[in-house]
Protein backbone atom coordinates (compact mmCIF):
# COMPACT_ATOMS: atom_id res chain seq x y z
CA UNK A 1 -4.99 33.36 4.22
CA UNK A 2 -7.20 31.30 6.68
CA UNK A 3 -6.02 29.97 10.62
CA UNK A 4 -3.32 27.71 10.98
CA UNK A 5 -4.52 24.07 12.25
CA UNK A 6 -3.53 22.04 14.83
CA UNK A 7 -2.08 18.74 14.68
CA UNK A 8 -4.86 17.41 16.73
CA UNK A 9 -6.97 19.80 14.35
CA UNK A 10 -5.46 18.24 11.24
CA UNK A 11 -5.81 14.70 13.14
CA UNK A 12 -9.66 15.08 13.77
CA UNK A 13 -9.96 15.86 10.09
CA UNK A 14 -8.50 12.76 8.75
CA UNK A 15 -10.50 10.68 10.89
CA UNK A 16 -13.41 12.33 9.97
CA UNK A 17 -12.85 11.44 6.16
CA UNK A 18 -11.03 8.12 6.11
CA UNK A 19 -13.61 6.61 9.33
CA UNK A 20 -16.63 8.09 8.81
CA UNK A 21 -16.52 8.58 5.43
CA UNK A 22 -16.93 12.71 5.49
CA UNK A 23 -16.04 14.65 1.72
CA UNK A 24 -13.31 16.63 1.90
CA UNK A 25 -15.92 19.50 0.61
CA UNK A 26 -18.51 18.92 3.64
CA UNK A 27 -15.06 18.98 5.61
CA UNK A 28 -14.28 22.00 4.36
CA UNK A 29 -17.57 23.63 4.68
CA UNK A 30 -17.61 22.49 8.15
CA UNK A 31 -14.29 23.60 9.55
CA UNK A 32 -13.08 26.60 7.65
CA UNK A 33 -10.08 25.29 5.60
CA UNK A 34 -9.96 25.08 2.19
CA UNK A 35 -10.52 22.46 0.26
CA UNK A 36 -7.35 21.98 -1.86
CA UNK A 37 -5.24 23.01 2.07
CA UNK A 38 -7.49 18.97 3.27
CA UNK A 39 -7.09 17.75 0.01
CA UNK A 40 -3.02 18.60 0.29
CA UNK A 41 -2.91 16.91 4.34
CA UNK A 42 -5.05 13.77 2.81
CA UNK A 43 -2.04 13.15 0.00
CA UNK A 44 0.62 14.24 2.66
CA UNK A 45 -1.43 11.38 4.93
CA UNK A 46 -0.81 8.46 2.05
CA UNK A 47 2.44 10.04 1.15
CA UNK A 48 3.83 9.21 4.87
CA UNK A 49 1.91 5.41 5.56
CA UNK A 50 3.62 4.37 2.24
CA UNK A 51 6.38 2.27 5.22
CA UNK A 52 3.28 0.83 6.07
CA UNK A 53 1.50 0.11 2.64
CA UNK A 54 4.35 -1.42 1.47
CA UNK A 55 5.59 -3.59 4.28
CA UNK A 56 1.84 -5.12 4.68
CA UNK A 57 2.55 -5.76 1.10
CA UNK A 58 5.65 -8.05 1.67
CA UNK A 59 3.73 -9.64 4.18
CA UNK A 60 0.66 -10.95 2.50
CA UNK A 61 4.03 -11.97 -0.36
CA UNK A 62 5.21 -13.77 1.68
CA UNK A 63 2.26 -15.60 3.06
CA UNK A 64 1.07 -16.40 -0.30
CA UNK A 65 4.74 -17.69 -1.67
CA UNK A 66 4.38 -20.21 1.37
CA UNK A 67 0.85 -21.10 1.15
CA UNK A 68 1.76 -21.87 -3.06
CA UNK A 69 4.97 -23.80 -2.14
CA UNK A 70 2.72 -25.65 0.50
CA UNK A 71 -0.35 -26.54 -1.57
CA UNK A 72 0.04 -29.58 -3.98
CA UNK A 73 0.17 -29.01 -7.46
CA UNK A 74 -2.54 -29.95 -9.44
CA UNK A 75 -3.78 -29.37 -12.82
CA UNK A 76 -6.92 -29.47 -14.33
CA UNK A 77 -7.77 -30.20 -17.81
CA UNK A 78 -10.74 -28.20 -19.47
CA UNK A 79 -12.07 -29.05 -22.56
């Protein structure tokens, strides 16, 4: 069983891969944990912004319902 990680450890990690675009193998090469152990804080990481995900969502919703109610209807014939 490898180290324990920080928070700040864990943190650094997850910038590493979803900024600067780092695989989670070159990650794990790098700083000693396992693959499958960044692979598991990556989902955990997606798992937990979901609030975020899905209120952004209802935003741009809502922005677009206005912006179709707002724009005139108009149809256009092809042939």
């Amino acid at each position: 069983m490898g180290p324990h990680p920080t928070q700040a450890e864990r943190d650094e990690i997850l910038k590493l891969h979803f900024e600067k675009g780092y695989s989670t193998r070159l990650l794990a090469r790098k700083t000693g944990f396992s693959r499958s152990e960044i692979l598991n804080w990556i989902r955990d990481y997606h798992k937990n912004s979901q609030v975020t995900d899905i209120t952004a969502k209802k935003s741009q919703l809502k922005k677009a319902s206005e912006a179709k109610r707002i724009l005139p209807k108009t149809r256009i014939r092809l042939r």
